[in-house]
Protein backbone atom coordinates (compact mmCIF):
# COMPACT_ATOMS: atom_id res chain seq x y z
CA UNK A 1 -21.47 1.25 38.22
CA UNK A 2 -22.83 3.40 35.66
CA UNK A 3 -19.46 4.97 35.33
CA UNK A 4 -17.51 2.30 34.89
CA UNK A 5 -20.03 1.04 32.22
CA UNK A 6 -19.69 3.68 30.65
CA UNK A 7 -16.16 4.36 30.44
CA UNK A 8 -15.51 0.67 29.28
CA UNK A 9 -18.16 1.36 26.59
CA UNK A 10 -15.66 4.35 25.27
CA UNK A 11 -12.90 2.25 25.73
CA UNK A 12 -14.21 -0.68 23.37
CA UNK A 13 -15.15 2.42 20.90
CA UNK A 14 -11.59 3.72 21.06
CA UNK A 15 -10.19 0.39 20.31
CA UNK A 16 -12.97 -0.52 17.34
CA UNK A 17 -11.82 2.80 15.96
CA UNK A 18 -8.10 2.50 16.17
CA UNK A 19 -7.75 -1.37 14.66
CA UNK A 20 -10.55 -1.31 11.92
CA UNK A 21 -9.74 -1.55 8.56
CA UNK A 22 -5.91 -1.96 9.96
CA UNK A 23 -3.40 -2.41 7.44
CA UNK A 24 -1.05 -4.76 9.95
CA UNK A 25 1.43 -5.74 7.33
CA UNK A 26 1.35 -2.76 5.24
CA UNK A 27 3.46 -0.33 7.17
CA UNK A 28 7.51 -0.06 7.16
CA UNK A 29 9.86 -1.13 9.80
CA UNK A 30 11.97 1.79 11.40
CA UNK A 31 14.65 3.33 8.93
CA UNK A 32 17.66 1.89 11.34
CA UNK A 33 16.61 -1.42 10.25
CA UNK A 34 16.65 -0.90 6.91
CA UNK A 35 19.49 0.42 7.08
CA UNK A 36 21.13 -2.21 9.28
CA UNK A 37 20.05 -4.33 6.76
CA UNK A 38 21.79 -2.68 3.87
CA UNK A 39 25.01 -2.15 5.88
CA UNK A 40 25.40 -6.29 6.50
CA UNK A 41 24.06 -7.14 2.68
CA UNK A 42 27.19 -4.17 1.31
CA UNK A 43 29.68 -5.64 4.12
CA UNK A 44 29.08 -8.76 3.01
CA UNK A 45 29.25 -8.05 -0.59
CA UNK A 46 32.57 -7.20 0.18
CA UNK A 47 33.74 -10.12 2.30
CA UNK A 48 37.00 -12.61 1.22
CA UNK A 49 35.10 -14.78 -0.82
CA UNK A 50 36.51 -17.66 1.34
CA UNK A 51 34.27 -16.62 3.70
CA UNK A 52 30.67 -17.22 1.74
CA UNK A 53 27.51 -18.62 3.23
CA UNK A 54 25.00 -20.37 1.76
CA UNK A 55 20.93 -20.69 2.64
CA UNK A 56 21.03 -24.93 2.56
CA UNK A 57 17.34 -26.41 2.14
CA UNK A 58 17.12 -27.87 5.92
CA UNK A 59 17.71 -24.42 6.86
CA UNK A 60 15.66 -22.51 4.59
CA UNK A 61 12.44 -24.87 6.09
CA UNK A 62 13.56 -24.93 9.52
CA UNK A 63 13.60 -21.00 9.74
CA UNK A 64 9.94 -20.93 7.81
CA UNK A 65 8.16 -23.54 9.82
CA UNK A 66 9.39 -22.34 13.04
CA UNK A 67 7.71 -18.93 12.17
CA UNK A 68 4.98 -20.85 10.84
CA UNK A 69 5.04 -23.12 14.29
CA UNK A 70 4.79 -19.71 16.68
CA UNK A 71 2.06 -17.89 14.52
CA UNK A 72 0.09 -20.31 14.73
CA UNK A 73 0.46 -20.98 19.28
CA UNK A 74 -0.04 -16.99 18.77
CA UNK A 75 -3.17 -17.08 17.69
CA UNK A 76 -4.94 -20.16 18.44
CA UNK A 77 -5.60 -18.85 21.30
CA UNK A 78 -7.60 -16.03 20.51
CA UNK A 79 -9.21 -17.87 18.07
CA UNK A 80 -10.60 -20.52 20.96
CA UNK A 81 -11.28 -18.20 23.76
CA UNK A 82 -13.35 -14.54 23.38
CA UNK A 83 -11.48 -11.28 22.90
CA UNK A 84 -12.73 -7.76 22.58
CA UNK A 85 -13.42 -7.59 19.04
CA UNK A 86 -13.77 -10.42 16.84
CA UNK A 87 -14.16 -9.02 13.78
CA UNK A 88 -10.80 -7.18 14.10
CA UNK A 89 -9.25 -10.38 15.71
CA UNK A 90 -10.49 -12.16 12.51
CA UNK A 91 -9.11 -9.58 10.09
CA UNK A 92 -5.62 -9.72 12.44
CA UNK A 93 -5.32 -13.69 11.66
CA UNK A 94 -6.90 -13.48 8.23
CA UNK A 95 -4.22 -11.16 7.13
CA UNK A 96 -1.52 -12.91 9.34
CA UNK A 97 -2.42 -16.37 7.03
CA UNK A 98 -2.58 -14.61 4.40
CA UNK A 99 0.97 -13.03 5.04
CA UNK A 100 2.98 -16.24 6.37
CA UNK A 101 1.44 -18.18 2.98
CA UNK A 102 2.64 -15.18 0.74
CA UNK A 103 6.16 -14.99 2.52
CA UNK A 104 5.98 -18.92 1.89
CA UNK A 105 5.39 -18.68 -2.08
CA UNK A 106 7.34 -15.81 -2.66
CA UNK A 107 10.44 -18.02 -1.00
CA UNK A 108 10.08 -20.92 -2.63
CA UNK A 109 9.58 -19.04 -5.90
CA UNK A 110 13.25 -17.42 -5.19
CA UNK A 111 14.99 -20.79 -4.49
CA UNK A 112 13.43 -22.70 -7.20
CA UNK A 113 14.06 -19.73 -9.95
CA UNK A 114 17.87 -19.40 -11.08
CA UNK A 115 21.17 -19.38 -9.29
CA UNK A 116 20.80 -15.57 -9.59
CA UNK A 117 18.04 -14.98 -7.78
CA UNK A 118 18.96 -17.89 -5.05
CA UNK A 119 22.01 -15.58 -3.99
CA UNK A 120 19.10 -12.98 -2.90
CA UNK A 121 16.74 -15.63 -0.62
CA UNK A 122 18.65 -15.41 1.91
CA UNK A 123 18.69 -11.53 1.97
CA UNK A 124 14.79 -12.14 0.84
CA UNK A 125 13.74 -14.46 3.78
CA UNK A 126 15.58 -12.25 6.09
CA UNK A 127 13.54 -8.99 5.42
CA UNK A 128 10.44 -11.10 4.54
CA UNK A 129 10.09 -13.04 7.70
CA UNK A 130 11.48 -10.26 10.33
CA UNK A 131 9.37 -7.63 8.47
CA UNK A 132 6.85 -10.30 9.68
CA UNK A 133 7.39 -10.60 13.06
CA UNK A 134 8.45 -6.56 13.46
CA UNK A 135 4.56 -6.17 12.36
CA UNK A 136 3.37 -8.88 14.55
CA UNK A 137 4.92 -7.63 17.34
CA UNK A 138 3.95 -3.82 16.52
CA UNK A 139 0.36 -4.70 16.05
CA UNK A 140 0.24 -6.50 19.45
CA UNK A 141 1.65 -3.46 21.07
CA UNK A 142 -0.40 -0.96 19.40
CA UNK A 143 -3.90 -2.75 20.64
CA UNK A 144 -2.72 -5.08 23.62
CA UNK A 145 -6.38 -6.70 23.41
CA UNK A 146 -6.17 -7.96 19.84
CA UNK A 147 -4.99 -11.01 21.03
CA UNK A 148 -5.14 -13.56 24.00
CA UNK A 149 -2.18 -13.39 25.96
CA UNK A 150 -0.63 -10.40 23.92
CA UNK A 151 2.51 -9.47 26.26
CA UNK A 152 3.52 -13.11 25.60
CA UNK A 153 3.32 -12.78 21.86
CA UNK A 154 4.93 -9.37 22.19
CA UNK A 155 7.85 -11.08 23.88
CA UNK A 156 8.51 -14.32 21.73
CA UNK A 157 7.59 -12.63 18.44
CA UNK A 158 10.48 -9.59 18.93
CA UNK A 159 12.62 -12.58 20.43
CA UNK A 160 12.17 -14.68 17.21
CA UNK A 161 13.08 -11.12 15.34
CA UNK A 162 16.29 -11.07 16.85
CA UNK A 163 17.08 -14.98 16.47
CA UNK A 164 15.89 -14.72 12.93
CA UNK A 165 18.20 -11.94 12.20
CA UNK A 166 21.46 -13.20 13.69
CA UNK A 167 21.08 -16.54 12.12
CA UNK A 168 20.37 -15.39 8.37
CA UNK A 169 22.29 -12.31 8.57
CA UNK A 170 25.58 -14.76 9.32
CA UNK A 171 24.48 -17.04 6.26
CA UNK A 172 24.05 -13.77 3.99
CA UNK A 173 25.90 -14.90 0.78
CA UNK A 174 29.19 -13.18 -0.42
CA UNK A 175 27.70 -11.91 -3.42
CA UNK A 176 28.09 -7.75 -5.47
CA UNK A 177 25.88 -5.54 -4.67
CA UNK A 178 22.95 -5.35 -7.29
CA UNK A 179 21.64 -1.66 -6.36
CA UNK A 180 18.09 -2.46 -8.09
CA UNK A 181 17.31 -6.22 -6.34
CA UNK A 182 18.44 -5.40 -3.09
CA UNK A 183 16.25 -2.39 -3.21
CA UNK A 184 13.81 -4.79 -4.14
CA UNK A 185 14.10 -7.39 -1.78
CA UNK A 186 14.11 -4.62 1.00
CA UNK A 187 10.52 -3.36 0.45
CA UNK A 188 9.44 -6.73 -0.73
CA UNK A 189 7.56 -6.98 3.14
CA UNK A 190 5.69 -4.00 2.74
CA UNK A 191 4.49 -4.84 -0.76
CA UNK A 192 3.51 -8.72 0.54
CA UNK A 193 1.62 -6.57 3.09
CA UNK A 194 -0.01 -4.37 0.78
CA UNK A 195 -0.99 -7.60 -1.41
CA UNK A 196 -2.39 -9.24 1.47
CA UNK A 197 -4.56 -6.19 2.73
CA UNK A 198 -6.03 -5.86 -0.53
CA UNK A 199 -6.68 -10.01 -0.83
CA UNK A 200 -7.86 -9.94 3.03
CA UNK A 201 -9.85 -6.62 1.95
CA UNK A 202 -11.67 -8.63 -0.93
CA UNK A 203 -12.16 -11.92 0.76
CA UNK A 204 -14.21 -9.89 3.64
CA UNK A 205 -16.19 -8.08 1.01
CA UNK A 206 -17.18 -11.17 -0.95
CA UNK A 207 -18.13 -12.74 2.32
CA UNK A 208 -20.01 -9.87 3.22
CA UNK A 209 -21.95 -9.84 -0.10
CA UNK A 210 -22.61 -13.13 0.10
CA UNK A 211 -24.41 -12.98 3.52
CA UNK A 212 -26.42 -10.43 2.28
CA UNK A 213 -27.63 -11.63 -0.76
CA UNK A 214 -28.22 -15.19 1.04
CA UNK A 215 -30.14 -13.20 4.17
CA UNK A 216 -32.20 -11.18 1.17
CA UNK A 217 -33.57 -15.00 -0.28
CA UNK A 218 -34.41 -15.70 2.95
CA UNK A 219 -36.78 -12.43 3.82
């Protein structure tokens, strides 16, 4: 008994070691699907114009709150029931919020701002949003106890990757290839992730501040 005890004890350690301070959004996507990426936005760019697609509002919203929809049966869950470590479970969902309402803004931002930039949300909300679920899924894998029911959100989140993928990549506009905005828009998900470790970062350390000054007026 004392064994087992123990070795769960270093197993809990291992796993508070591994996920805090976790950057979940922060990190890049393999190279191959970058560059699968690039390849469909230059084949496209050089498609019989007859042949364009287009990023129509219904299906703009429809591909956001559907994400929106399965992040949030992902992690309700784990929010209800106990898990191994709350505090990284709370940073998890605190920068997953903070990462679907950036992805959110910095889409509606693109369709509202010119016709030039609207030719690039499509390409935008198709890195943005799988860059999303890649590092959902990725983070699940990593540390299988972050979440409740993790091989299920493993599963539908690199399902909805591949959905996500197929379905934008076909509406990709026929548009020429701008070398500095689609450069852009293809590290725009690790800068949103960067943004919201350093907001999620912040947030906890105002929080923290706060409970300490509030726990030194009560002493």
């Amino acid at each position: 008994m004392i064994h087992i005890h123990n070795h769960d004890r270093q197993a809990s350690t291992r796993y508070k070691t591994r996920t805090a301070g976790a950057m979940f959004y922060a990190c890049s996507p393999p190279w191959p699907f970058k560059v699968m990426i690039f390849v469909i936005v230059i084949m496209r760019g050089y498609a019989v114009p007859d042949t364009h697609g287009t990023l129509s509002l219904p299906l703009f919203q429809a591909c956001y709150w559907s994400i929106v929809t399965l992040t949030l049966a992902a992690l309700l869950p784990s929010l209800v029931y106990s898990v191994r470590c709350r505090k990284t479970t709370t940073s998890f969902v605190s920068q997953t919020m903070l990462m679907g309402v950036l992805v959110g803004i910095s889409m509606c931002t693109l369709y509202k701002h010119s016709n030039e930039s609207r030719s690039y949300t499509c390409m935008g909300m198709l890195v943005m949003c799988t860059h999303f679920l890649f590092m959902m899924c990725r983070a699940v894998c990593i540390s299988p106890l972050l979440l409740n029911y993790g091989t299920g959100i493993r599963s539908l989140s690199a399902m909805a990757c591949l959905v996500l993928s197929f379905v934008l990549g076909v509406r990709l506009p026929v548009q020429p290839v701008h070398g500095v905005y689609t450069m852009a828009v293809l590290f725009s998900g690790e800068c949103l992730g960067v943004v919201t470790f350093i907001v999620s970062e912040t947030l906890r350390a105002c929080a923290d501040g706060l409970e300490h000054f509030y726990l030194l007026r009560q002493n």
